[in-house]
C-alpha atoms as a PDB file:
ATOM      1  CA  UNK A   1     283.246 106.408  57.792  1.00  0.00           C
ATOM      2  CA  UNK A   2     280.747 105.261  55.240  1.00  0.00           C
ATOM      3  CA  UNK A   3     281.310 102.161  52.950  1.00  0.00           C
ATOM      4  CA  UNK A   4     282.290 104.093  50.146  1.00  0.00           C
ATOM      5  CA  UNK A   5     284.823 105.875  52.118  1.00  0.00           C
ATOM      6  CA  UNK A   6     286.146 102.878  53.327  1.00  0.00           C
ATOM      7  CA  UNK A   7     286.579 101.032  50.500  1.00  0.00           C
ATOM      8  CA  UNK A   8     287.995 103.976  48.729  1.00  0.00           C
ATOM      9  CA  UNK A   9     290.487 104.370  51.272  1.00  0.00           C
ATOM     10  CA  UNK A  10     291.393 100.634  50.802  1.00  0.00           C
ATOM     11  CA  UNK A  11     291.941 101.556  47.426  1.00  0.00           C
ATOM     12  CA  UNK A  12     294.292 104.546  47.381  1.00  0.00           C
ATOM     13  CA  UNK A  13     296.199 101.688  50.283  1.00  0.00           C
ATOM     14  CA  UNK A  14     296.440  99.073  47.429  1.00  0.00           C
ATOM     15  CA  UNK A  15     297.892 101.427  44.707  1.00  0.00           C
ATOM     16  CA  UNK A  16     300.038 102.870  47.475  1.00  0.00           C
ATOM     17  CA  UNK A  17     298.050 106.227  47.589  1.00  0.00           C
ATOM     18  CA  UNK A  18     298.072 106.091  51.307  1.00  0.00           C
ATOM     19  CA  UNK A  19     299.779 104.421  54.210  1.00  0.00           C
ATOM     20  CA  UNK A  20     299.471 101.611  56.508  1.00  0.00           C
ATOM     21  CA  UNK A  21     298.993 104.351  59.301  1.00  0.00           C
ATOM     22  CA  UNK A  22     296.898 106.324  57.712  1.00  0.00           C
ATOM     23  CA  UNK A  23     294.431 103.751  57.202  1.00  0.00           C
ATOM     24  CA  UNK A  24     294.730 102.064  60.405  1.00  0.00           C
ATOM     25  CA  UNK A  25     293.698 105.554  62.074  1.00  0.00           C
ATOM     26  CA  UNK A  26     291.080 105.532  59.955  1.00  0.00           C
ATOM     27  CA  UNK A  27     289.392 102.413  61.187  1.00  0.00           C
ATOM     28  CA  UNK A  28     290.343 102.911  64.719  1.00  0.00           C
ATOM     29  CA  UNK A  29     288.732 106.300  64.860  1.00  0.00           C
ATOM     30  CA  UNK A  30     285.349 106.089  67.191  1.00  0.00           C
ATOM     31  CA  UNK A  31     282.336 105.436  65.827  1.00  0.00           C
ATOM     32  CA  UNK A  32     280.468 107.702  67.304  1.00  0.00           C
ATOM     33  CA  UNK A  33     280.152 111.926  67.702  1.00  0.00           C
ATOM     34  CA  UNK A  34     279.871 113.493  70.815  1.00  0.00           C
ATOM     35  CA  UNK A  35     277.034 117.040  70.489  1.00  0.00           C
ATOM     36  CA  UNK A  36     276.678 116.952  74.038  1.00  0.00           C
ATOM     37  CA  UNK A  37     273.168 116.066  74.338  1.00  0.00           C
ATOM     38  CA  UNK A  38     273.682 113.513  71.711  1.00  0.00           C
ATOM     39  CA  UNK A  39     275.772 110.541  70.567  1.00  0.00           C
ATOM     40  CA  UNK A  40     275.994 110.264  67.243  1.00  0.00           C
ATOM     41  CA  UNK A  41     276.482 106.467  65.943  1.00  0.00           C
ATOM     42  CA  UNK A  42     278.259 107.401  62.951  1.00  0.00           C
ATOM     43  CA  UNK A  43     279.104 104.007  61.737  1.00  0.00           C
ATOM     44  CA  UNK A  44     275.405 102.593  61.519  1.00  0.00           C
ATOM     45  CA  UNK A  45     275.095 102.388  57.904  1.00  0.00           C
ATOM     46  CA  UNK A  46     278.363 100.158  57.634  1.00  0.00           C
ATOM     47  CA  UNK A  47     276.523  97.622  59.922  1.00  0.00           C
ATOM     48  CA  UNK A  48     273.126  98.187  59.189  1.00  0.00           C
ATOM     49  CA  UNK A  49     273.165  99.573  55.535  1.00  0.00           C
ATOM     50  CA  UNK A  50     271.287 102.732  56.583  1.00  0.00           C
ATOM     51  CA  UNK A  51     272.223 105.561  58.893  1.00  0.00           C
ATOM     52  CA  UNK A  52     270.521 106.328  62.339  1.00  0.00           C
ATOM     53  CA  UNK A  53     267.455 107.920  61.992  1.00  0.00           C
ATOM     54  CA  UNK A  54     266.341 110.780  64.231  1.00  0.00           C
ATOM     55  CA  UNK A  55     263.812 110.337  66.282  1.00  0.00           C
ATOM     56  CA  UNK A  56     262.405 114.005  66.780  1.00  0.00           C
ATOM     57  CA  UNK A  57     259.808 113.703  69.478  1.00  0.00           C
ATOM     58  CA  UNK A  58     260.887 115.193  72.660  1.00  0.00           C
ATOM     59  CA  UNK A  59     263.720 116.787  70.434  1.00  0.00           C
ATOM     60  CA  UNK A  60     264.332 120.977  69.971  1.00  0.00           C
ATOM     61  CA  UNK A  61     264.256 121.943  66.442  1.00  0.00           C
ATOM     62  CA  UNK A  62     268.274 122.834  67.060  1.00  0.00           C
ATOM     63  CA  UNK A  63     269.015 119.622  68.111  1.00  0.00           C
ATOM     64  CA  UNK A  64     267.322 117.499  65.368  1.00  0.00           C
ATOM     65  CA  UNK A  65     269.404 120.007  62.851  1.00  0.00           C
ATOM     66  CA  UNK A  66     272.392 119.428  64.914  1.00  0.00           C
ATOM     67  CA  UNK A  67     272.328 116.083  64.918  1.00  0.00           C
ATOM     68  CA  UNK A  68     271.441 116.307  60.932  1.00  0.00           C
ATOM     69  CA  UNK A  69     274.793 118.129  59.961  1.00  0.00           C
ATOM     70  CA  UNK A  70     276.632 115.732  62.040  1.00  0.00           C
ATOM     71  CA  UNK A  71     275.034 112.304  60.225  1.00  0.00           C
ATOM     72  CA  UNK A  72     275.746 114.424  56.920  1.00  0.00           C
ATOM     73  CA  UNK A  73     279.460 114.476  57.350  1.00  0.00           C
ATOM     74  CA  UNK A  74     279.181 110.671  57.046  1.00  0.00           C
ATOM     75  CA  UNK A  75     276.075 109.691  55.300  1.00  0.00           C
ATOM     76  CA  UNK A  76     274.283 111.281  51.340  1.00  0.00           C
ATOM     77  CA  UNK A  77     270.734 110.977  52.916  1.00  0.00           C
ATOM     78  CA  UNK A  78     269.194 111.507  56.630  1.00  0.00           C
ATOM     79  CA  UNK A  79     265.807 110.563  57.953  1.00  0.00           C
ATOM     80  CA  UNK A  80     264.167 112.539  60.627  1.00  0.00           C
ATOM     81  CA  UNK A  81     260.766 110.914  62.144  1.00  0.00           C
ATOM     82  CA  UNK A  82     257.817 112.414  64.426  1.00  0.00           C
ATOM     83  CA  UNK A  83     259.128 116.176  63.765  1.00  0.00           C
ATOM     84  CA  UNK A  84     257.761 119.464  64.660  1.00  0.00           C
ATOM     85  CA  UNK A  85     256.260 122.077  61.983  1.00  0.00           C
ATOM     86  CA  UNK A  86     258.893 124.065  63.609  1.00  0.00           C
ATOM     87  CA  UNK A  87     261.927 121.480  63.463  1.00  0.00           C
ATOM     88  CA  UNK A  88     260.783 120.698  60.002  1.00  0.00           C
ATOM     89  CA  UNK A  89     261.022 124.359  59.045  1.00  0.00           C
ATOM     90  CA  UNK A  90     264.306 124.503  60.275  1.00  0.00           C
ATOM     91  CA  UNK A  91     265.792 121.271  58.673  1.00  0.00           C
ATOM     92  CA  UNK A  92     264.146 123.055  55.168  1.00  0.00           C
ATOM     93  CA  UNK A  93     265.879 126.262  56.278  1.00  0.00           C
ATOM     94  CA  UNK A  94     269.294 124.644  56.427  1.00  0.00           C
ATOM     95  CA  UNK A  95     269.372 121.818  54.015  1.00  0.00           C
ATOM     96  CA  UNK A  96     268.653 122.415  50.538  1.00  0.00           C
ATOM     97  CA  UNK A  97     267.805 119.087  49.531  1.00  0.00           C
ATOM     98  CA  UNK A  98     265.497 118.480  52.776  1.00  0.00           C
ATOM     99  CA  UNK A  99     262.100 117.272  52.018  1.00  0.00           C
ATOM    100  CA  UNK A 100     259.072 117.431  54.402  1.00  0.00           C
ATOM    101  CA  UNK A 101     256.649 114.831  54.115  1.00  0.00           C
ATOM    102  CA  UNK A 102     253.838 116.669  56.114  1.00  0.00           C
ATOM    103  CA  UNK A 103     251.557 113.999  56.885  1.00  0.00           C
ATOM    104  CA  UNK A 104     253.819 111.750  57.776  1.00  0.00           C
ATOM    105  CA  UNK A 105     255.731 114.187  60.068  1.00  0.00           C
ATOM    106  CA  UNK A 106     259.219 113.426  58.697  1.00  0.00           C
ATOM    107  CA  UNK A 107     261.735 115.029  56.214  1.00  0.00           C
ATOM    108  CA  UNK A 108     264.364 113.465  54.562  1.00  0.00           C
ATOM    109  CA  UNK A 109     267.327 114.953  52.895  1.00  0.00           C
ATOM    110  CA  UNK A 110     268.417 112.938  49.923  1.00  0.00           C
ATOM    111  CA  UNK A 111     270.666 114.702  47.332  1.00  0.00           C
ATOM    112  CA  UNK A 112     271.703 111.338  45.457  1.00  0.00           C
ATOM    113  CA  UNK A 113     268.760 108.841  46.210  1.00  0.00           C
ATOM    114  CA  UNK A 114     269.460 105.246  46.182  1.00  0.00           C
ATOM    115  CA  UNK A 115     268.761 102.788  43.012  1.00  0.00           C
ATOM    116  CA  UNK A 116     265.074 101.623  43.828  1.00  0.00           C
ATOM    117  CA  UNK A 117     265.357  97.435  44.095  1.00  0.00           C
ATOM    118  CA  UNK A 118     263.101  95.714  41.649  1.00  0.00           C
ATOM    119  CA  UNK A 119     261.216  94.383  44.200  1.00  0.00           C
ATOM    120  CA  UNK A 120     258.009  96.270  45.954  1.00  0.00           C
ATOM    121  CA  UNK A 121     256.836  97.488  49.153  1.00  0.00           C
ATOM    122  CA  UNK A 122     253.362  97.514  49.411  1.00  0.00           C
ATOM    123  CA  UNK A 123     251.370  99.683  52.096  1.00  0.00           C
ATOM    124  CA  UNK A 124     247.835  99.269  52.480  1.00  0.00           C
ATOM    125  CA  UNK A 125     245.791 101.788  54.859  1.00  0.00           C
ATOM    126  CA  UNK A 126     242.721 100.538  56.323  1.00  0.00           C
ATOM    127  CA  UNK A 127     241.394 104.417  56.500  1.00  0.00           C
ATOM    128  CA  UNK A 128     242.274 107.779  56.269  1.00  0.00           C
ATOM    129  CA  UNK A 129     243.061 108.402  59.694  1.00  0.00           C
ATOM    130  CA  UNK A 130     245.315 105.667  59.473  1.00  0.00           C
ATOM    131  CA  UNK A 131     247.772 107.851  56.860  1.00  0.00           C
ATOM    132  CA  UNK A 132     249.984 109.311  59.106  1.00  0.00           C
ATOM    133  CA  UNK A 133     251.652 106.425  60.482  1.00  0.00           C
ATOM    134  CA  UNK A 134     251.173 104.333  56.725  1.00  0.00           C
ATOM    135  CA  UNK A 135     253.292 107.614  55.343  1.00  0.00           C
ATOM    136  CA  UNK A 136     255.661 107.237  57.643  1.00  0.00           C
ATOM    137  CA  UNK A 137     256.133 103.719  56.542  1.00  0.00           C
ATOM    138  CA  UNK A 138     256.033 104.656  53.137  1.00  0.00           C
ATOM    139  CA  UNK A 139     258.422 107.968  53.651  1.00  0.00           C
ATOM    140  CA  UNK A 140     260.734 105.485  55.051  1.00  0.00           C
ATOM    141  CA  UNK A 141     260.786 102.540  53.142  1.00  0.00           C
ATOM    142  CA  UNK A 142     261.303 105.147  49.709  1.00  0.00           C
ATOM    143  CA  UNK A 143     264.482 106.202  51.184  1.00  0.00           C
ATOM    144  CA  UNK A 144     266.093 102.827  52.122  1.00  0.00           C
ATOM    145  CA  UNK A 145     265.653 102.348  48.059  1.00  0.00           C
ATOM    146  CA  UNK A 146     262.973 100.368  47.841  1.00  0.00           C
ATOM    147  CA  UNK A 147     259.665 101.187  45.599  1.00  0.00           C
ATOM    148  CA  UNK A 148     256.593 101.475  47.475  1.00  0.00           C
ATOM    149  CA  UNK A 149     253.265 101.042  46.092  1.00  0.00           C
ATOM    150  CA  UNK A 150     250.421 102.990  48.309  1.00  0.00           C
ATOM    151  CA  UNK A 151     246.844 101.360  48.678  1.00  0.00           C
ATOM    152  CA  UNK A 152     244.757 103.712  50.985  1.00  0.00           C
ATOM    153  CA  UNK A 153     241.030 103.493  52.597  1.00  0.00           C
ATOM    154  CA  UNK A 154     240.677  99.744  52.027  1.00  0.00           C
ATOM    155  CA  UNK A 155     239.650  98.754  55.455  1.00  0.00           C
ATOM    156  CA  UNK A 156     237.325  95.679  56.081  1.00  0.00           C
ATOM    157  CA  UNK A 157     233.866  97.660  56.094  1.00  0.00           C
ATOM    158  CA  UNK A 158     234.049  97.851  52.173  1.00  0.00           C
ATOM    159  CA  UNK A 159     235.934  94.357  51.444  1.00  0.00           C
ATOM    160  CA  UNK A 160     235.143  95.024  47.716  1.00  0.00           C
ATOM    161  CA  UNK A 161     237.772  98.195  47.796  1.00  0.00           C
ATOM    162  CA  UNK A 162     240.273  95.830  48.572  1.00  0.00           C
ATOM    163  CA  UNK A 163     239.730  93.016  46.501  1.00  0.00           C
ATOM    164  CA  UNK A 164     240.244  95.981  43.764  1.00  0.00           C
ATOM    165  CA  UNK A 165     244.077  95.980  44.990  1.00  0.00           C
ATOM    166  CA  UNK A 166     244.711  92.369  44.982  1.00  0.00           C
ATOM    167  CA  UNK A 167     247.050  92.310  41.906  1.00  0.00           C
ATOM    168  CA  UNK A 168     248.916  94.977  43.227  1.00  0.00           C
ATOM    169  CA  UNK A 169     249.008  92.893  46.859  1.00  0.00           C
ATOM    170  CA  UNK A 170     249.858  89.809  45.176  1.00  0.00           C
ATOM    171  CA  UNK A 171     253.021  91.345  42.998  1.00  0.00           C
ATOM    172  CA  UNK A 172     255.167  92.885  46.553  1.00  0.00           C
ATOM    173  CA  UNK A 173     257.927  91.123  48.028  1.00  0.00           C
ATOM    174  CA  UNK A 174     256.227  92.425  51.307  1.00  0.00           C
ATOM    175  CA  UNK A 175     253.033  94.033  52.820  1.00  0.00           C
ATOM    176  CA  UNK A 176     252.439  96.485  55.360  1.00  0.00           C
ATOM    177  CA  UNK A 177     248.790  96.840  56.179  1.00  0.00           C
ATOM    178  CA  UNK A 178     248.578  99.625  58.130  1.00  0.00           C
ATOM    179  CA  UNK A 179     244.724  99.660  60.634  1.00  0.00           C
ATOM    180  CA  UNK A 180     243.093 101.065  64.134  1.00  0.00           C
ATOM    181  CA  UNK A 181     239.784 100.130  65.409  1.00  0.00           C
ATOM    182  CA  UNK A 182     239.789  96.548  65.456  1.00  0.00           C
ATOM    183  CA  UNK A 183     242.732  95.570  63.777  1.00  0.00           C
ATOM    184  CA  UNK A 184     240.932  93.385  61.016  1.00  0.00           C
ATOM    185  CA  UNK A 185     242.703  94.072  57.969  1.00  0.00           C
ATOM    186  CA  UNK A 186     245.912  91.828  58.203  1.00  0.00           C
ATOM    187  CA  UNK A 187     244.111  88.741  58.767  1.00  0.00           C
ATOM    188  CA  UNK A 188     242.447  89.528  55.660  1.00  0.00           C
ATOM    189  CA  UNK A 189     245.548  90.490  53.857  1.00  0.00           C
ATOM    190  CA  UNK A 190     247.268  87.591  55.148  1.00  0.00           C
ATOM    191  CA  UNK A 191     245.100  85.710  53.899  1.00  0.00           C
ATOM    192  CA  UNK A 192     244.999  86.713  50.349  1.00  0.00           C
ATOM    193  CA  UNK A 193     249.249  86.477  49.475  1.00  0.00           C
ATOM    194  CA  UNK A 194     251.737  84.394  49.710  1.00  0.00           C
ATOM    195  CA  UNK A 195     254.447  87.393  51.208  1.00  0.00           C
ATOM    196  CA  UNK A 196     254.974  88.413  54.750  1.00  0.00           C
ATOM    197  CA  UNK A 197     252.525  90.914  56.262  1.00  0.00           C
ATOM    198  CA  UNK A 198     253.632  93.011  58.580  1.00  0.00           C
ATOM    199  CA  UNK A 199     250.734  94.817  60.734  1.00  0.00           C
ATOM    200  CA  UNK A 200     250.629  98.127  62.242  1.00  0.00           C
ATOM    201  CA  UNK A 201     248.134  98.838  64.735  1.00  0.00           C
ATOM    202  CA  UNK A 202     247.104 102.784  65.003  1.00  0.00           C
ATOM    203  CA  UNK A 203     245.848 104.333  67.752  1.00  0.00           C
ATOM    204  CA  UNK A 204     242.711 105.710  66.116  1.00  0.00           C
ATOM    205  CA  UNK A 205     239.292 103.961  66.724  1.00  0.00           C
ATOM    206  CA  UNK A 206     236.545 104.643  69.354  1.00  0.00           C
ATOM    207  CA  UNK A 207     236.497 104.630  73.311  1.00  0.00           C
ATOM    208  CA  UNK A 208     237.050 100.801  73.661  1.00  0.00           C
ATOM    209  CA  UNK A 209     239.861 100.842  71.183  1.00  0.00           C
ATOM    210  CA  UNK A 210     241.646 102.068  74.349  1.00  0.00           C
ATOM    211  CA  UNK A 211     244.833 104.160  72.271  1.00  0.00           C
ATOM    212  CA  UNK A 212     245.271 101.371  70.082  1.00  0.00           C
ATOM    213  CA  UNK A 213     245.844  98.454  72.171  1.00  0.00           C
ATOM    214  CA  UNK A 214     242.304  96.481  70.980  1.00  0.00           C
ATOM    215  CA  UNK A 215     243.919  96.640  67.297  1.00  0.00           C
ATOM    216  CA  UNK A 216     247.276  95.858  68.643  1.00  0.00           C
ATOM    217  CA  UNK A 217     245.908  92.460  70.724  1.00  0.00           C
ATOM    218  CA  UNK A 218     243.769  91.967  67.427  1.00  0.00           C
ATOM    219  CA  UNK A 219     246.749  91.634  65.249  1.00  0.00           C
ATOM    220  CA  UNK A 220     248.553  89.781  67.951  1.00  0.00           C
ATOM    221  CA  UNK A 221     245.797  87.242  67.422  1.00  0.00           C
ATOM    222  CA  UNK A 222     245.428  86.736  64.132  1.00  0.00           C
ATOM    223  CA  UNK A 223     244.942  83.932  62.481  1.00  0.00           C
ATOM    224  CA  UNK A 224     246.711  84.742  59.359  1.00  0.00           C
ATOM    225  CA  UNK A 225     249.535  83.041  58.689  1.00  0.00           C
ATOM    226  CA  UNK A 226     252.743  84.752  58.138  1.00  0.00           C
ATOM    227  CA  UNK A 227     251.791  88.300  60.290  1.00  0.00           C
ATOM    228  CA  UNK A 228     254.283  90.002  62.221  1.00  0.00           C
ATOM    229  CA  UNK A 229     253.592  92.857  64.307  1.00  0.00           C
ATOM    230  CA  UNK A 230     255.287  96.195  65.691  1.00  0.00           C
ATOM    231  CA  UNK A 231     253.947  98.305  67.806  1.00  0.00           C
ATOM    232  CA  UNK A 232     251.183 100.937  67.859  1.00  0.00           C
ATOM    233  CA  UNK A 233     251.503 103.593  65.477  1.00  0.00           C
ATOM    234  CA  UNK A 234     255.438 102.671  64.598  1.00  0.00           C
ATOM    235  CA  UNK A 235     254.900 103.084  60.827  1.00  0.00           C
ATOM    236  CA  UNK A 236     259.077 103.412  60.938  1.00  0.00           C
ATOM    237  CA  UNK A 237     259.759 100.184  62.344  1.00  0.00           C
ATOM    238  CA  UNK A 238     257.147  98.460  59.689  1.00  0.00           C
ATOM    239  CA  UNK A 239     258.922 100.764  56.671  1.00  0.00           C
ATOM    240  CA  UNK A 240     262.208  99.840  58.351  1.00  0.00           C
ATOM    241  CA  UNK A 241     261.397  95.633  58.262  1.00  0.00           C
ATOM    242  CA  UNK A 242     259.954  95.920  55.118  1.00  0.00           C
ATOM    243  CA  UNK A 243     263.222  97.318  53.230  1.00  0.00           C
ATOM    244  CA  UNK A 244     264.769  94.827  55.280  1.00  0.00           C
ATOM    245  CA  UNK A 245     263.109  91.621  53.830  1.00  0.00           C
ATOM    246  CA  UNK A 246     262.852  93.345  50.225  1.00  0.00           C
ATOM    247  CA  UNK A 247     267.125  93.466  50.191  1.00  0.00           C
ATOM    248  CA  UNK A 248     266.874  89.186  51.268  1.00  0.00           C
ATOM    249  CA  UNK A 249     264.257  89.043  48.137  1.00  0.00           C
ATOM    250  CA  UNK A 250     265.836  91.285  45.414  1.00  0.00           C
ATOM    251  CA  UNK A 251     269.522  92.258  46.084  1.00  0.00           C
END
């Protein structure tokens, strides 16, 4: 049951639409679906605000649409993360309102799409290898109803590109600063606003970058104040925060 449905149902119970019963069976139905090679936590958006995402690596393209149609009986919108061309093909092929977001590897299907907050997301890309994973947290953040303002290919080896941004920076609720290789570019960030900065370390970079772990210990490390950190190449957890922190700033 979503929160609309619930409080609609409360509200046919006040002007004596429906029964006690009835809406006691309502809330003790289980909050979950069973597919079989899924359970389905259909009640996530009444305690998180936003329904489970699917996680489509490792996934057949039959079970991510499965597991679609089931969150849709409960939920206007669905995010899908880390999909293949061919899952993403299907999700297109049965959803009219699905969207694939290519380089980030997700689609979303969003018929009604939430009021945008007045508040901003800003993601900042140190380089263009670094856009899939700062689309992802973009993709995501967009359909939690936030705005999102996109700053790519600002990394650290041309400071000046960045300082360019600042206003835009400066004006978020929250940062995302999305970097492989060393991992330099939220210290700087950090440094330059007065909003949290969430880093993302990528796994791009060179033979010593070792997958992403040298960015990941980098950001660990820094010595900006106010950096928090998720793990390698988890633009979704970073969007996910982010939308998070903008609802304490602007709802």
């Amino acid at each position: 049951m979503t929160t609309a449905e619930a409080i609609c149902l409360l509200e046919k119970f006040r002007a004596g639409g429906v029964g006690r019963d009835t809406v006691v069976r309502a809330f003790q139905a289980a909050p979950v679906a069973e597919l079989g090679f899924a359970t389905v936590d259909t009640h996530r958006a009444l305690r998180q605000g936003f329904p489970e995402v699917i996680f489509g690596e490792g996934k057949t393209p039959a079970q991510v649409a499965a597991i679609a149609a089931r969150l849709l009986k409960r939920s206007r919108r669905v995010l899908a993360t880390r999909l293949t061309p061919d899952a993403a093909r299907l999700l297109r092929r049965k959803f009219k309102a699905a969207v694939h977001h290519e380089l980030a590897r997700c689609v979303t299907i969003d018929p009604k799409p939430l009021r945008k907050r007045p508040g901003s997301i800003a993601v900042v890309c140190a380089g263009t290898s670094d856009l899939p994973v700062a689309e992802e947290a973009a993709v995501t953040a967009e359909i939690m109803g936030n705005r999102v303002e996109r700053v790519w290919d600002v990394g650290v080896a041309g400071l000046h590109r960045l300082l360019g941004k600042l206003s835009v920076l400066q004006q978020a609720k929250v940062v995302i600063v999305v970097a492989g290789m060393e991992g330099a570019l939220p210290s700087v960030v950090a440094g330059l606003v007065d909003k949290p900065v969430i880093a993302v370390p990528t796994s791009v970079g060179y033979g010593a970058s070792f997958g992403g772990v040298a960015a990941l210990l980098g950001m660990l490390n820094s010595c900006g104040s106010g950096v928090t950190v998720v793990n390698i190449d988890n633009g979704f957890g970073a969007g996910f925060a982010a939308s998070q922190i903008n609802s304490l700033a602007t709802d």
